[in-house]
Protein backbone atom coordinates (compact mmCIF):
# COMPACT_ATOMS: atom_id res chain seq x y z
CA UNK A 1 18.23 15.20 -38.31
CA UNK A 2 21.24 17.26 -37.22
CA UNK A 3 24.75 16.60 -38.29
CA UNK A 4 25.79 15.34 -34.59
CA UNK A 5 22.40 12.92 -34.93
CA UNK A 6 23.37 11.65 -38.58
CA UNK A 7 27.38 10.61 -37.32
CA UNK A 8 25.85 8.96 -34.28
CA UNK A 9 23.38 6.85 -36.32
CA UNK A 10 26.72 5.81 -38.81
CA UNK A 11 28.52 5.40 -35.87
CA UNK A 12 25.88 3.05 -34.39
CA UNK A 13 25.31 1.24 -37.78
CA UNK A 14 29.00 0.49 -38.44
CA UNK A 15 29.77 -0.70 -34.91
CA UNK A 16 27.04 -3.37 -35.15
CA UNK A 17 28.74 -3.96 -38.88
CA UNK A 18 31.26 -5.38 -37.10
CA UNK A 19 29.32 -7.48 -34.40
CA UNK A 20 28.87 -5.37 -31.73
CA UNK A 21 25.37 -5.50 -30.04
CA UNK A 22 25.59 -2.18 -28.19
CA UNK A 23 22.73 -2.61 -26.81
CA UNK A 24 23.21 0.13 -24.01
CA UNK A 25 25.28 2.48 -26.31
CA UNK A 26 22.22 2.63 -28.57
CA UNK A 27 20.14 3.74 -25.91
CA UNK A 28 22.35 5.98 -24.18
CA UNK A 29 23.60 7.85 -26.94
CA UNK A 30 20.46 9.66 -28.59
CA UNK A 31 20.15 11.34 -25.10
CA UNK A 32 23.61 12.70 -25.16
CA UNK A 33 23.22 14.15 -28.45
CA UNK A 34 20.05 15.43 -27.71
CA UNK A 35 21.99 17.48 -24.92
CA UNK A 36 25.23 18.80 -27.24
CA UNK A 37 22.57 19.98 -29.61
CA UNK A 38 20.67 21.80 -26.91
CA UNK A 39 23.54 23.29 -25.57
CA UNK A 40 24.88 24.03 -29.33
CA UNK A 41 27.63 22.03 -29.01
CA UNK A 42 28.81 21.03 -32.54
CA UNK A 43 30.94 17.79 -31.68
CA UNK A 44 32.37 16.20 -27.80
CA UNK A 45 34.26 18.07 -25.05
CA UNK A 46 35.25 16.64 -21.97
CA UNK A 47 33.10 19.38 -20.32
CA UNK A 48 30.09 18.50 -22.12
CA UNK A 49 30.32 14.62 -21.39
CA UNK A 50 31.63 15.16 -17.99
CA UNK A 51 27.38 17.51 -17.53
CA UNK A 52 26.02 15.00 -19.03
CA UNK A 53 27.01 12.17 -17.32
CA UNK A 54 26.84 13.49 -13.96
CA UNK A 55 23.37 14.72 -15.03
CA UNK A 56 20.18 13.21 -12.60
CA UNK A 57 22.12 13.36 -9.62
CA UNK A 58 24.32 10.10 -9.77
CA UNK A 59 25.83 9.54 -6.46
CA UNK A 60 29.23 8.35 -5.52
CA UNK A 61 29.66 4.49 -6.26
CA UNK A 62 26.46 4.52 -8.76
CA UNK A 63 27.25 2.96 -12.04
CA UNK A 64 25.16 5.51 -14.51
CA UNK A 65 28.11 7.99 -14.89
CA UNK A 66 30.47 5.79 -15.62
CA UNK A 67 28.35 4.02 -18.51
CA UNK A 68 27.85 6.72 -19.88
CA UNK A 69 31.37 8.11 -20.03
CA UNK A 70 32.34 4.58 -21.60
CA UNK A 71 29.68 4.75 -24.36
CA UNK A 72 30.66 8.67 -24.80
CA UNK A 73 33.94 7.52 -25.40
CA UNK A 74 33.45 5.01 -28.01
CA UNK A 75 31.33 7.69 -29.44
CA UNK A 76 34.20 10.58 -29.46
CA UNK A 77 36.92 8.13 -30.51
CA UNK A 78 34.66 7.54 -33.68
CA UNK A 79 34.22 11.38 -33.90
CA UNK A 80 37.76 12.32 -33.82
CA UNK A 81 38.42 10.90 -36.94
CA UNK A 82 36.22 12.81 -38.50
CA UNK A 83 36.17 16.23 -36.72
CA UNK A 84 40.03 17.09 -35.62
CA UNK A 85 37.91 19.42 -32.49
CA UNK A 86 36.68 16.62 -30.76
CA UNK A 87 37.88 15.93 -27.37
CA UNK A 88 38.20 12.37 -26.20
CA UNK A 89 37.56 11.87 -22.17
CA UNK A 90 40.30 10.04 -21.12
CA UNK A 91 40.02 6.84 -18.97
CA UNK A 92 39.42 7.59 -15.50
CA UNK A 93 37.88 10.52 -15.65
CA UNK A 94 34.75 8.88 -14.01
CA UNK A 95 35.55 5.48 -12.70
CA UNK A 96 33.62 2.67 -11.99
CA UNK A 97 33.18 1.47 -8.08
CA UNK A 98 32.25 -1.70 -8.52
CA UNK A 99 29.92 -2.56 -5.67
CA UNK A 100 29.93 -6.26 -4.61
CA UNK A 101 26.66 -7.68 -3.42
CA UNK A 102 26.34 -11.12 -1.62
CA UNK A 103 24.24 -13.58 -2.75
CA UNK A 104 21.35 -15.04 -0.91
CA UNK A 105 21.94 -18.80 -0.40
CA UNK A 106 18.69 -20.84 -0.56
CA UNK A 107 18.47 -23.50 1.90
CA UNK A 108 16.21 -26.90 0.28
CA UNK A 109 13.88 -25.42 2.51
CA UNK A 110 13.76 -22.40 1.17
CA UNK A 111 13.09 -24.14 -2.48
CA UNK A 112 10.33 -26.03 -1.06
CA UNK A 113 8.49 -23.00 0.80
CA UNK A 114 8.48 -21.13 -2.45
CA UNK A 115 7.60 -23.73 -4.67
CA UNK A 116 4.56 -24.99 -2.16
CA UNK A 117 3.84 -21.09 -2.13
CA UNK A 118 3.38 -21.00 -5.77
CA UNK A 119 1.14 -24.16 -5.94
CA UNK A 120 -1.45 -23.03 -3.03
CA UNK A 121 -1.06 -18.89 -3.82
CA UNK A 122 -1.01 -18.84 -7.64
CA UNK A 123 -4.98 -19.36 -8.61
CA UNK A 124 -4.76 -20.55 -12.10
CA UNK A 125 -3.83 -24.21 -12.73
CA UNK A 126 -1.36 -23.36 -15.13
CA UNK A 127 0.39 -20.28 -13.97
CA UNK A 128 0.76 -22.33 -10.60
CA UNK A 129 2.66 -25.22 -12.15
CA UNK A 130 4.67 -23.09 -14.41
CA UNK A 131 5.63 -20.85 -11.92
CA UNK A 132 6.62 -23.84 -9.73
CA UNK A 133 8.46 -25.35 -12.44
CA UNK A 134 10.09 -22.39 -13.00
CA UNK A 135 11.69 -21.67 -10.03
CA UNK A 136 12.74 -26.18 -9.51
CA UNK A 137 14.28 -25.31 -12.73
CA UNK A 138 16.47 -22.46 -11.61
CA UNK A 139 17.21 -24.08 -8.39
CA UNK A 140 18.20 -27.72 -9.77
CA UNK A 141 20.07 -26.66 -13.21
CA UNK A 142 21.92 -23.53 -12.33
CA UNK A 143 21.31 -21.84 -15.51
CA UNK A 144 19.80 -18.17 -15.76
CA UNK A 145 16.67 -17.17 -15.76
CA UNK A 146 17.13 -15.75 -19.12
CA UNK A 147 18.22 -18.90 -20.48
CA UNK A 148 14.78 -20.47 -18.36
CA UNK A 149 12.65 -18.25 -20.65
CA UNK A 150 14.22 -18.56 -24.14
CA UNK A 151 13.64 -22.20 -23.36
CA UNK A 152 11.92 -23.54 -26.34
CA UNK A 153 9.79 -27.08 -26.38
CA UNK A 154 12.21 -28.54 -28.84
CA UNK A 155 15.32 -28.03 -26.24
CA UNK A 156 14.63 -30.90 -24.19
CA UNK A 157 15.71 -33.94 -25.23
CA UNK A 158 13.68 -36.27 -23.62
CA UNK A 159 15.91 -39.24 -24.41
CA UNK A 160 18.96 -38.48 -23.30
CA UNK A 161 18.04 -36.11 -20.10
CA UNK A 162 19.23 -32.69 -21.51
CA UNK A 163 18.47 -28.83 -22.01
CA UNK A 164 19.54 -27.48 -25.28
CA UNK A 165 20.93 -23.41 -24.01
CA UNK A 166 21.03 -21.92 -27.18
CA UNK A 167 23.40 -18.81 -27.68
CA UNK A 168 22.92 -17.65 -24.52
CA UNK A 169 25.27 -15.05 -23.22
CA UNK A 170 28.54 -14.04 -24.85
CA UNK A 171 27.03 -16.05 -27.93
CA UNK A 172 27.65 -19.44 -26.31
CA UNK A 173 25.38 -22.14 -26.89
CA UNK A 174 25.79 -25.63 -24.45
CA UNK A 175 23.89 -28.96 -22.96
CA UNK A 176 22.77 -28.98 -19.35
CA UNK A 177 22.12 -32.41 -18.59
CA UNK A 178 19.11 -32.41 -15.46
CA UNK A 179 18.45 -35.43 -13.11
CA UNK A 180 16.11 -37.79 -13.65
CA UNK A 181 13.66 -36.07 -10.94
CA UNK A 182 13.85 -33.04 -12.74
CA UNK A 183 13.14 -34.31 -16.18
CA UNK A 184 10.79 -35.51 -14.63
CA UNK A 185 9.04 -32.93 -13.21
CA UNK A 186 9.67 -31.22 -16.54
CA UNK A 187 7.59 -33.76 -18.23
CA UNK A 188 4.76 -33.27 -15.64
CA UNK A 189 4.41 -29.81 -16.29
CA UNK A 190 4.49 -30.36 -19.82
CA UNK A 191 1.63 -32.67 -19.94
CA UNK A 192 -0.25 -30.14 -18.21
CA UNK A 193 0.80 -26.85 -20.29
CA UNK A 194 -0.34 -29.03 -23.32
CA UNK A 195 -3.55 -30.01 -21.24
CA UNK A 196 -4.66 -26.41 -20.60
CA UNK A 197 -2.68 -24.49 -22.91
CA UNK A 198 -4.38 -26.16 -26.12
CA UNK A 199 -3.62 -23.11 -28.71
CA UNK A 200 -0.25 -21.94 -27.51
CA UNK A 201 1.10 -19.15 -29.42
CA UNK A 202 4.93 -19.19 -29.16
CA UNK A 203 6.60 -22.49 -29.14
CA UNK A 204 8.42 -21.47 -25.58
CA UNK A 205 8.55 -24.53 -23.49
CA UNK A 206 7.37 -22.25 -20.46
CA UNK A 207 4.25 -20.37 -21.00
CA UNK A 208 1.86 -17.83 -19.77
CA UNK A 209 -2.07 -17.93 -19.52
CA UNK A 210 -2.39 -16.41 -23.01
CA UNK A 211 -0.18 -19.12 -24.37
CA UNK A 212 2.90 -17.02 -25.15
CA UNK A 213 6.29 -16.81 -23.70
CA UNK A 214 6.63 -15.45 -20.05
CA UNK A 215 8.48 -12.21 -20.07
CA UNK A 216 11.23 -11.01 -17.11
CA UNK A 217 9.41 -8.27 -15.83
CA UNK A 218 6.25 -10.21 -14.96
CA UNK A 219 8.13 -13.27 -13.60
CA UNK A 220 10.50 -10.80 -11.47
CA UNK A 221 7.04 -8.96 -10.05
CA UNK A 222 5.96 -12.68 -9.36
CA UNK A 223 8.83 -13.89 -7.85
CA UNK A 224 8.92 -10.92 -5.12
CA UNK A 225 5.77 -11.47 -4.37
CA UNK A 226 6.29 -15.41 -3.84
CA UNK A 227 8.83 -14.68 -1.72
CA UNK A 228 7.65 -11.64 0.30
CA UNK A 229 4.54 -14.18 0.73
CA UNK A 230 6.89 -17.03 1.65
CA UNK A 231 8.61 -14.88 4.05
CA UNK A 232 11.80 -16.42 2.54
CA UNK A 233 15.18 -14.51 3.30
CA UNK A 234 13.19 -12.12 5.55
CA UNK A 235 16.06 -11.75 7.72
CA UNK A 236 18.55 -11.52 4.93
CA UNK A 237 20.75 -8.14 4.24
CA UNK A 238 19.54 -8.14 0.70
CA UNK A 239 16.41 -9.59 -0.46
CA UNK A 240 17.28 -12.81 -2.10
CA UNK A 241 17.11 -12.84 -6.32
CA UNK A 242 16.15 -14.97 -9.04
CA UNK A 243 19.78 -14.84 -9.85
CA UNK A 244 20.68 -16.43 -6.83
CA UNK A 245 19.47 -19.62 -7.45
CA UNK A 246 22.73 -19.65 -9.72
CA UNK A 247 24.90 -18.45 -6.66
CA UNK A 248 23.44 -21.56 -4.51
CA UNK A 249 23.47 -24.27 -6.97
CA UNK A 250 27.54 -23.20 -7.63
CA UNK A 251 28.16 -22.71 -4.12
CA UNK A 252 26.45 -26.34 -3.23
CA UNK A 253 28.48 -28.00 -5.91
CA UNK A 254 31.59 -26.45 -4.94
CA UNK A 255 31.04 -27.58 -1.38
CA UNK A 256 30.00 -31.08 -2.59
CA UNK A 257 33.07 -31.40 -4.17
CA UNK A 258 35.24 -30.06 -0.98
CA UNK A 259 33.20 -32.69 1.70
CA UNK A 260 33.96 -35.90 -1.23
CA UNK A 261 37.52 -34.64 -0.92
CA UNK A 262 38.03 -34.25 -4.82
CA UNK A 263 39.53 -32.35 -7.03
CA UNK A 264 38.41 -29.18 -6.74
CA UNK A 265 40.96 -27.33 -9.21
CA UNK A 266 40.02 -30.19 -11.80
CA UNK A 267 37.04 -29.64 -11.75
CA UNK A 268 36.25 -26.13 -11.74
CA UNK A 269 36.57 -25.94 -15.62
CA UNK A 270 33.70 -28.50 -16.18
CA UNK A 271 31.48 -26.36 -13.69
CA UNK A 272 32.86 -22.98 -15.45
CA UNK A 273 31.57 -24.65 -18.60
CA UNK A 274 28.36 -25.78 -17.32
CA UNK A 275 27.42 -22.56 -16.20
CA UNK A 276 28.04 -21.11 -19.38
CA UNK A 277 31.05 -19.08 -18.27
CA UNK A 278 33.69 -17.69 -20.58
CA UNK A 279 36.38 -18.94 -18.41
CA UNK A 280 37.10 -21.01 -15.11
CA UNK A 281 38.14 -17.38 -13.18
CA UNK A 282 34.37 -16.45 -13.25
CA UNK A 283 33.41 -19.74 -11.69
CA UNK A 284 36.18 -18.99 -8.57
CA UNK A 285 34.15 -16.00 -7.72
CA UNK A 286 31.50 -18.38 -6.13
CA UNK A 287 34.31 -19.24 -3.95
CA UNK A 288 33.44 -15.51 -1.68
CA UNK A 289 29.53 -15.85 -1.82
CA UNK A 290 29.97 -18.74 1.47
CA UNK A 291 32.24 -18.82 4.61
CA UNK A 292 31.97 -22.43 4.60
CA UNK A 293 33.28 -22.83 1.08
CA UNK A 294 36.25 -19.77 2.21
CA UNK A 295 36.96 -22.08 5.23
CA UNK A 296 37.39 -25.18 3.04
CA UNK A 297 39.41 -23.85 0.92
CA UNK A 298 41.90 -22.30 3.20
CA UNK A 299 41.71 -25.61 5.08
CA UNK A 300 42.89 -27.85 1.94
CA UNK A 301 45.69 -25.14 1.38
CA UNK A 302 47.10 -25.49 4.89
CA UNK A 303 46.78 -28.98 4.67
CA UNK A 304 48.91 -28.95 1.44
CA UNK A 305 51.42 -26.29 2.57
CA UNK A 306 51.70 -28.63 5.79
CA UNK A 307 52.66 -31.72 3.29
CA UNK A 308 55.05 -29.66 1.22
CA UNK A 309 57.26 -28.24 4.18
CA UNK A 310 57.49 -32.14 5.96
């Protein structure tokens, strides 16, 4: 192990001391020690980081550069004190364009193509309803698909109608409480997982065929081909997401709210905390992902800067 590999590994091990995950640090960072000791570099420059991140050919707006920079820099920073040669990369040197994409918005007809393509295109019994049930989930609760598959059998509470999200991202745990039609079609697809999935062998509440819990990168190669199959959001100028089942059911709430004529501002914190958001300013940014909602919005404001001026 060299001397630039042995500080990165304390550096590493006394970050996550302190509670940090970095998760992406701890994978970037072996690779950019791997390069200073190619190049003999004994500790950071801003000319080494600045190769190194630029390294692969990342084009303008692309987000690898400026990762890396950022976990470079947490990396020199911890350096510095150590070795008085090190050279810190200042902020800015590569910054971060961030590129905003716009959500697909399913339409209830949407939702019902892809689940009736899962039922009649998915062969296996089981893979059909879970993949159906799956996707109701995402487009009934709002909560991430993440927080779908961590879903274990003894987070539903059948009694009082809710979904137990436990420390989901940024630590937070909460209650989703579901309609009666989707508990419902929860406890369907239960009694048919337990049916055919006798021996399961991970008490996730969603399952695969080998009885274990479903994993992203199979239900993301699924889901693309559901709705490449489906032929939903053909048209669209970006192929529509898992994660924007979270967009819609936001975006339909929000509009709900506008065409009752309540509250909105009141009651953006209870949907910020539904969600599972940190705070009520990440639940506004649904607010761009639909013209209506935009149109709404600037409607009500009119109609209130129209009432102040009489």
């Amino acid at each position: 192990m060299s001397a630039l590999e042995q500080a990165l590994a304390d550096y590493l091990q006394l970050r996550r001391s302190l509670g940090h995950e970095l998760a992406e640090a701890g994978w970037l960072l072996p690779g950019f020690v791997a390069h200073l000791d190619a190049r003999g570099s004994r500790t950071v420059t801003i000319e080494t980081a600045l190769a190194w991140a630029q390294q692969g050919g990342t084009g303008r707006g692309a987000s690898v550069g400026p990762r890396r920079m950022t976990a470079v820099r947490g990396f020199a920073r911890y350096l510095a004190g150590i070795d008085p040669d090190t050279e810190v990369p200042p902020l800015g040197l590569m910054p971060h364009q961030q590129r905003w994409r716009r959500p697909f918005i399913y339409s209830p007809a949407d939702v019902d193509m892809l689940l009736d393509q899962a039922r009649r295109s998915i062969v296996s019994p089981l893979r059909a309803a879970t993949y159906a049930t799956l996707i109701g989930l995402l487009a009934a609760s709002g909560i991430r698909i993440g927080e779908a598959i961590k879903l274990d059998r003894g987070d539903v509470d059948w009694v009082e109608g809710v979904l137990l999200i436990r420390e989901s991202k940024f630590g937070k745990s909460r209650l989703v409480p579901l309609a009666a039609s989707s508990m419902a079609a929860l406890q369907d697809y239960t009694r048919l997982r337990d049916e055919l999935a006798t021996r399961p062998e991970a008490p996730s509440f969603f399952v695969s065929l080998s009885g274990t819990r479903l994993v992203y990168a199979v239900v993301s190669q699924t889901f693309r081909q559901l709705i490449n199959n489906a032929g939903v959001g053909a048209d669209a100028p970006c192929p529509p997401r898992l994660h924007d089942f979270r967009h819609t059911f936001a975006v339909r709430t929000l509009l709900g709210w506008y065409h009752a004529d309540d509250d909105v501002a009141a009651k953006i914190p209870s949907l910020s905390t539904y969600l599972g958001h940190r705070e009520p300013s990440s639940t506004y940014w649904y607010m761009s992902a639909a013209p209506e909602l935009l149109a709404l919005a600037a409607a009500r404001q009119d109609t209130a800067w129209s009432a102040a001026r009489s």
